[in-house]
N, C-alpha and C. Protein backbone atom coordinates (compact mmCIF):
# COMPACT_ATOMS: atom_id res chain seq x y z
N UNK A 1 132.86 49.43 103.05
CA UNK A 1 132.84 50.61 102.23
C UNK A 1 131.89 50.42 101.07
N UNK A 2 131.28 51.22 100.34
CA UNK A 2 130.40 51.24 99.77
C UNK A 2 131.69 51.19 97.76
N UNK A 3 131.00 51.45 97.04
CA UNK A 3 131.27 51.57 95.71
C UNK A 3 132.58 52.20 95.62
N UNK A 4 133.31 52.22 94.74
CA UNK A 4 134.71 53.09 94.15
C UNK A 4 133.99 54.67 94.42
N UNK A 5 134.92 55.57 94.53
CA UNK A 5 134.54 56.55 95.04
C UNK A 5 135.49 57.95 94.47
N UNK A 6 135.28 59.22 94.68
CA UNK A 6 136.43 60.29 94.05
C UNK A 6 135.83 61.28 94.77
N UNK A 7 137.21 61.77 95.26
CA UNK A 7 136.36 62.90 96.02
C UNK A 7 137.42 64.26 95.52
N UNK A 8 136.95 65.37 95.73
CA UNK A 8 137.50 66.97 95.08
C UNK A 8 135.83 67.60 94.56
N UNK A 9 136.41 68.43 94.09
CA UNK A 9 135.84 69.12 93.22
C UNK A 9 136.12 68.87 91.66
N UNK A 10 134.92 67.69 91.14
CA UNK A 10 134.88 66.83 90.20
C UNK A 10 133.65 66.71 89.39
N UNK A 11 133.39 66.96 88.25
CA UNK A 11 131.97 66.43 87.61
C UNK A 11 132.30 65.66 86.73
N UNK A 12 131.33 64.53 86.19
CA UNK A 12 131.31 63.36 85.96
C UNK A 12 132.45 62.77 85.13
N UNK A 13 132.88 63.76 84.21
CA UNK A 13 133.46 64.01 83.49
C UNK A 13 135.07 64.01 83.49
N UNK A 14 135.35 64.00 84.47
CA UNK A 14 136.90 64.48 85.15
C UNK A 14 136.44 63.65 86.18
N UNK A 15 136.18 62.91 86.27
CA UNK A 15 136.58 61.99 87.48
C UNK A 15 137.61 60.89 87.20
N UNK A 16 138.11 60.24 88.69
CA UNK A 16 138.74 59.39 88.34
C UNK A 16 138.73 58.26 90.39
N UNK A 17 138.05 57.23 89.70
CA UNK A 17 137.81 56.08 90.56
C UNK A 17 138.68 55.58 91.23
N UNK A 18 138.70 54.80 92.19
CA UNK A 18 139.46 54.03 92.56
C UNK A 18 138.69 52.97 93.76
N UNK A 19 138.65 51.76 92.90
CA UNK A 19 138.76 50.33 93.57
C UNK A 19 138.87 49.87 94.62
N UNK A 20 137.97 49.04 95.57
CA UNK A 20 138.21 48.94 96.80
C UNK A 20 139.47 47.82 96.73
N UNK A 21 139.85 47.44 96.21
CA UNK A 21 141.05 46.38 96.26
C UNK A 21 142.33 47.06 95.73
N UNK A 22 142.24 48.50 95.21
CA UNK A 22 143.73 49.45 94.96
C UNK A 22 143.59 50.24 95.88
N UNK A 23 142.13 50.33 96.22
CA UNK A 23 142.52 51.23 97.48
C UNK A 23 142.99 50.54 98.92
N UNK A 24 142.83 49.14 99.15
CA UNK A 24 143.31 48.53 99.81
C UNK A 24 145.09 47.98 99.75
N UNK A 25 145.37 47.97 98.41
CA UNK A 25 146.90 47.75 97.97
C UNK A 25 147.82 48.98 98.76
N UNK A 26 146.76 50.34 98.04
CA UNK A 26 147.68 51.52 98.24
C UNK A 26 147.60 52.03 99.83
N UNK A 27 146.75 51.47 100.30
CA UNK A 27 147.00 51.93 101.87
C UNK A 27 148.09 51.46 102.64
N UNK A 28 148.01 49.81 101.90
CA UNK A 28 149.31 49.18 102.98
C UNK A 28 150.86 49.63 102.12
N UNK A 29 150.69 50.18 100.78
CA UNK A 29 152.44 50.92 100.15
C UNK A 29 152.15 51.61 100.87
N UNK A 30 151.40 52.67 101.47
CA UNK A 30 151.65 54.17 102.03
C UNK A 30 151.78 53.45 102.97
N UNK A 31 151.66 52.59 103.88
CA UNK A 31 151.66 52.80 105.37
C UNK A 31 153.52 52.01 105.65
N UNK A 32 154.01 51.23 104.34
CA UNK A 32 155.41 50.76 104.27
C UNK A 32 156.40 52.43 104.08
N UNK A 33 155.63 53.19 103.55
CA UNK A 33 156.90 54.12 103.28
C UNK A 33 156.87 55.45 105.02
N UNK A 34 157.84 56.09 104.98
CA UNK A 34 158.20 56.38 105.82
C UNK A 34 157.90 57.90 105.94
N UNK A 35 157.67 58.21 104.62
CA UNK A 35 156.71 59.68 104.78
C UNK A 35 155.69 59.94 105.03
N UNK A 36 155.10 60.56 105.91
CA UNK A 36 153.15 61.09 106.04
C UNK A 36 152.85 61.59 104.61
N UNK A 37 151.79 61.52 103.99
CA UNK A 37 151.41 62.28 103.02
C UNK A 37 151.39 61.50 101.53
N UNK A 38 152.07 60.13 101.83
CA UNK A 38 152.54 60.09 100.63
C UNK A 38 150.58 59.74 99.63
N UNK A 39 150.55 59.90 98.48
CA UNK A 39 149.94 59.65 97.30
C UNK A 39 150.38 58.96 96.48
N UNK A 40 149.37 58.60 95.33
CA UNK A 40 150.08 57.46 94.08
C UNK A 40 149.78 59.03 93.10
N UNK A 41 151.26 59.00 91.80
CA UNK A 41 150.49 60.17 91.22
C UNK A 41 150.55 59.16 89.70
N UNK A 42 149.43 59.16 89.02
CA UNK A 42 149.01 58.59 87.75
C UNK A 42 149.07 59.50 86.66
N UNK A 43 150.12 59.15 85.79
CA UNK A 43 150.16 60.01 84.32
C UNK A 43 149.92 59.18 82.86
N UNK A 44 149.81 60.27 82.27
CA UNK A 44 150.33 59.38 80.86
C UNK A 44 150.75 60.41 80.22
N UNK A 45 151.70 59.63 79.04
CA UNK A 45 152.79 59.67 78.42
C UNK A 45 152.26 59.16 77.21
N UNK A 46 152.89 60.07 76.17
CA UNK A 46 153.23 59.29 74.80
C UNK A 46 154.03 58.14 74.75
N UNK A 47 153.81 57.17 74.04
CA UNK A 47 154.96 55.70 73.83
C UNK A 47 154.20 54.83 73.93
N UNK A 48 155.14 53.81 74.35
CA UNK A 48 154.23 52.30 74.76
C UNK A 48 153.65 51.81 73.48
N UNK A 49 153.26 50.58 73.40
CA UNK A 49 152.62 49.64 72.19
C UNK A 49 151.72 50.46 71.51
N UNK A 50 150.91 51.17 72.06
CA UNK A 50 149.93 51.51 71.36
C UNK A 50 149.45 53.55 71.35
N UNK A 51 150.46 53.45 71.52
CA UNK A 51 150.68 55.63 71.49
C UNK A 51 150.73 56.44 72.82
N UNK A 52 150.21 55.38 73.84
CA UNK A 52 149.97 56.27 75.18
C UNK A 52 150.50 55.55 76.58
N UNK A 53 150.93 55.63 77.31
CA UNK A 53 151.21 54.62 78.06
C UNK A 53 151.11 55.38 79.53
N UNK A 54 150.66 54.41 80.48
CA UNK A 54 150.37 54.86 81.70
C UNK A 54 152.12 55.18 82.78
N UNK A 55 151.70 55.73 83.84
CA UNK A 55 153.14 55.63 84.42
C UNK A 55 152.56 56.44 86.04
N UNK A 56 152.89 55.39 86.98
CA UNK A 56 152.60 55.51 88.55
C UNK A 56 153.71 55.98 89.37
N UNK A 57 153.79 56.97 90.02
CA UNK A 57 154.91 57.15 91.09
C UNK A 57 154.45 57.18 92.08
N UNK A 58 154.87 57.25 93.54
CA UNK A 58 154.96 57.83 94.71
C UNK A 58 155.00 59.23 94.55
N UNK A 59 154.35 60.21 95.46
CA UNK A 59 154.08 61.88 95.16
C UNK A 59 154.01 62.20 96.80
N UNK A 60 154.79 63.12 97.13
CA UNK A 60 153.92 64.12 98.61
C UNK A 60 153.67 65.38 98.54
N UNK A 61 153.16 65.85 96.93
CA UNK A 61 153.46 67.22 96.68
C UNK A 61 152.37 67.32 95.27
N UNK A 62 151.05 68.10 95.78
CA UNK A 62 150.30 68.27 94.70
C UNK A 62 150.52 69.72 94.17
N UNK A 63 150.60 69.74 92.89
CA UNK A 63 150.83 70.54 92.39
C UNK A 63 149.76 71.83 92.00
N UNK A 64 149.64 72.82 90.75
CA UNK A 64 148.60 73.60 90.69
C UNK A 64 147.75 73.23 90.08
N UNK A 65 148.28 72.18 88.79
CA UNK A 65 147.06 71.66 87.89
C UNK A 65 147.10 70.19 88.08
N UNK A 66 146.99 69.82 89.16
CA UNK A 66 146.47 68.46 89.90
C UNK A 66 145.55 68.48 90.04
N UNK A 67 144.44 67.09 90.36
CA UNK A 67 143.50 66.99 90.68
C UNK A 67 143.70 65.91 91.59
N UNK A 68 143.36 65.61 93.21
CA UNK A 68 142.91 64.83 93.75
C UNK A 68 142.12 64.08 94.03
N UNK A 69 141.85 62.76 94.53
CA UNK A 69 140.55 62.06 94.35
C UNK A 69 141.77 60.83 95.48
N UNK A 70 140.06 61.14 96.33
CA UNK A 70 140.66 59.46 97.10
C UNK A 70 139.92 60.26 98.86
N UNK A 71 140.33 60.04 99.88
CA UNK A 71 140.07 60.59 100.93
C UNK A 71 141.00 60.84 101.76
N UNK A 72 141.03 60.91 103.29
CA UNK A 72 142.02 61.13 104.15
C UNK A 72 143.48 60.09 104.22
N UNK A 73 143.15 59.05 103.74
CA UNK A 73 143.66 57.79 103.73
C UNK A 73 144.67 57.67 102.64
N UNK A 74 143.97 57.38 101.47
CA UNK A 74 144.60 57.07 100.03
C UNK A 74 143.82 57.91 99.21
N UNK A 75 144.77 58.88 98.68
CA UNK A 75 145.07 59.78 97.85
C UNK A 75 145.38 59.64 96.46
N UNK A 76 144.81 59.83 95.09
CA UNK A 76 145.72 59.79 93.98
C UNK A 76 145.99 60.71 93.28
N UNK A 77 146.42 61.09 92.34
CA UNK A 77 146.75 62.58 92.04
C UNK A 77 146.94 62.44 90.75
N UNK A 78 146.47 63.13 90.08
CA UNK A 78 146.25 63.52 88.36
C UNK A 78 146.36 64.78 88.06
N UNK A 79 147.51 65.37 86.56
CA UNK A 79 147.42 66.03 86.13
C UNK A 79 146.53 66.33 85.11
N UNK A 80 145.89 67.78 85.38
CA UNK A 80 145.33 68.53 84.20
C UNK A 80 145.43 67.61 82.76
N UNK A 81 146.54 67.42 82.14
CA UNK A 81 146.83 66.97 80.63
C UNK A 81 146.69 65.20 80.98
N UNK A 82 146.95 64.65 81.69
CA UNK A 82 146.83 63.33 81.87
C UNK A 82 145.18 62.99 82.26
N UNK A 83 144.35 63.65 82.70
CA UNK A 83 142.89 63.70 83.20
C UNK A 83 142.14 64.17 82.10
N UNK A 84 143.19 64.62 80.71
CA UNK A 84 141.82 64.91 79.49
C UNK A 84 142.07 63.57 78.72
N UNK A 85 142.67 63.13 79.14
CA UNK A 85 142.92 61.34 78.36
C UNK A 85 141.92 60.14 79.48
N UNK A 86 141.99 60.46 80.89
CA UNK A 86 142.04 59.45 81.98
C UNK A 86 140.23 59.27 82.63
N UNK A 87 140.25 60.47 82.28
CA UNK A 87 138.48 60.97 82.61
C UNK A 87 137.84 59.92 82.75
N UNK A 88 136.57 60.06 83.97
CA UNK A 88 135.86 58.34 84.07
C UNK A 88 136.36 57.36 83.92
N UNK A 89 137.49 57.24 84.35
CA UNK A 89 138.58 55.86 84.38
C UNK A 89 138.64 55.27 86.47
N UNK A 90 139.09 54.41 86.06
CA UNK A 90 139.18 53.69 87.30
C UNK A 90 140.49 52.90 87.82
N UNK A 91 141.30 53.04 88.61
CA UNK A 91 142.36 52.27 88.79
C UNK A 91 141.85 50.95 89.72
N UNK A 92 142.04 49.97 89.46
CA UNK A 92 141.92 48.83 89.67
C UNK A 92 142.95 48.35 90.13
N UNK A 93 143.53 47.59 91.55
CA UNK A 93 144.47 46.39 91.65
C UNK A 93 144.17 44.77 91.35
N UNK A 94 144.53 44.59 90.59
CA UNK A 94 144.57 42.48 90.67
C UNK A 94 145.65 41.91 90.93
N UNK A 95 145.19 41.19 91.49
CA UNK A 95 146.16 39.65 91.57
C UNK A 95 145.81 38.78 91.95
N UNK A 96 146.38 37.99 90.44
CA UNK A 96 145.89 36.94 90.29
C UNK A 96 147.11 36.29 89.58
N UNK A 97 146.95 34.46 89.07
CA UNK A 97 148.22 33.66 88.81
C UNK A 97 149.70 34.34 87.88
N UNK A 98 148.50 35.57 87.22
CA UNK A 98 149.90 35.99 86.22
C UNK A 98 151.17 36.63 87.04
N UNK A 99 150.15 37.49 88.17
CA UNK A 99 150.92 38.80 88.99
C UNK A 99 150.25 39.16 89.52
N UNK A 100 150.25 40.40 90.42
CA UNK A 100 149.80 41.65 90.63
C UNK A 100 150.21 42.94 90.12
N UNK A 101 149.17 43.41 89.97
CA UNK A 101 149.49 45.05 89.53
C UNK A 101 148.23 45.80 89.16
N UNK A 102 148.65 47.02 89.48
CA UNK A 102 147.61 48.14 89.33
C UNK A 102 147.07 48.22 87.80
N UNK A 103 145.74 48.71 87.73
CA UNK A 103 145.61 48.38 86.01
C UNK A 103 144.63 49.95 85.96
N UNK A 104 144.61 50.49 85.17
CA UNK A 104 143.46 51.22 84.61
C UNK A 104 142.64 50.91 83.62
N UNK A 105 141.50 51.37 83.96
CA UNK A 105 140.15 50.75 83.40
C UNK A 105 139.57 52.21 82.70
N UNK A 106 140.33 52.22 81.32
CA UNK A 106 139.85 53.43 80.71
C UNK A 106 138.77 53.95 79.65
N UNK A 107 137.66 54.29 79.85
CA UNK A 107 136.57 54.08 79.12
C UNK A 107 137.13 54.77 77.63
N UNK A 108 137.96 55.77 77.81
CA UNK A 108 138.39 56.86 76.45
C UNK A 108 139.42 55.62 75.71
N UNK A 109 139.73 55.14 76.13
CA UNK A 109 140.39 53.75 75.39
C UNK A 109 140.09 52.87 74.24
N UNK A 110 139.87 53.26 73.03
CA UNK A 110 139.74 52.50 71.83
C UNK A 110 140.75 51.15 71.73
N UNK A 111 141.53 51.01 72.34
CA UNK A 111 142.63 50.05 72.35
C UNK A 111 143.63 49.52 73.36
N UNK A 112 143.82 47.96 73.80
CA UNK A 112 145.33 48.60 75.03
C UNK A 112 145.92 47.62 74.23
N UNK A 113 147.71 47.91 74.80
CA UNK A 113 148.40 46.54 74.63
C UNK A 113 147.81 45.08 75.62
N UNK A 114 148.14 44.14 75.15
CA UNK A 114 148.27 42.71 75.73
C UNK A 114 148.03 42.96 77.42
N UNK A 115 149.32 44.05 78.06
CA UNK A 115 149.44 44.17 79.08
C UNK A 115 148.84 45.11 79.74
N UNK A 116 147.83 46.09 79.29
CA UNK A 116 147.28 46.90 79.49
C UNK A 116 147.95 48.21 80.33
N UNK A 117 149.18 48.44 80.00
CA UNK A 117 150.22 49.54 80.29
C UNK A 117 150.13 50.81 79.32
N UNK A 118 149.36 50.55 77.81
CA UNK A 118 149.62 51.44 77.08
C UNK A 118 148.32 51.36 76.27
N UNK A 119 147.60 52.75 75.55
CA UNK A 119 146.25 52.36 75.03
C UNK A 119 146.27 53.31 73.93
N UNK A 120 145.35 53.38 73.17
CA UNK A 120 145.23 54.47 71.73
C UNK A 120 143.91 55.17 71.89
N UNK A 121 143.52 56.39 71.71
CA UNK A 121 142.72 56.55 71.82
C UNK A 121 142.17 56.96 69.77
């Protein structure tokens, strides 16, 4: 596969990436769960260390002010209000000695915590 990629109806601006190594994580969670369809849906939230904090679910249901990005395969899903914070961001999986886990790589980010779960803009 070529580079991180987003697909919809997206300009540069409102996009949102995803990693050939989260997109490889999230194919094999979707292919463990037992629903067709499923998606990762990515928000944020007020809280967390530093004012904003990220938060991932399982989704089979896009809504009106969603935005999709991903292809036939792996899907992620962003709201309207979470995508004016998330814009040109990238979800990333690592693992490595600490753990694994999904991370976002947020350019609008003046700040994260330690753990990179929560950021300030």
């Amino acid at each position: 596969m070529s580079d991180p990629f987003a697909v919809g109806e997206t300009t540069s601006e409102r996009e949102f990436l995803i990693s050939e190594s989260a997109r490889g994580r999230l194919a094999f969670l979707f292919s463990q769960e037992e629903k067709p369809g499923m998606m990762l849906r990515v928000t944020v939230s007020g809280g967390g260390c530093s004012g904003y904090q990220y938060g991932f679910d399982f989704e089979d249901t896009v809504h009106n002010d969603d935005m999709v990005f991903g292809d036939d395969d792996v899907k992620v899903v962003v709201d309207d209000t979470s995508m004016d914070l998330l814009a040109g961001s990238q979800i990333d999986f690592v693992n490595d000695m600490i753990g694994a886990s999904f991370q976002i790589n947020n350019p609008n980010a003046e700040s994260s915590c330690g753990c990179g779960a929560s950021f300030s803009i």
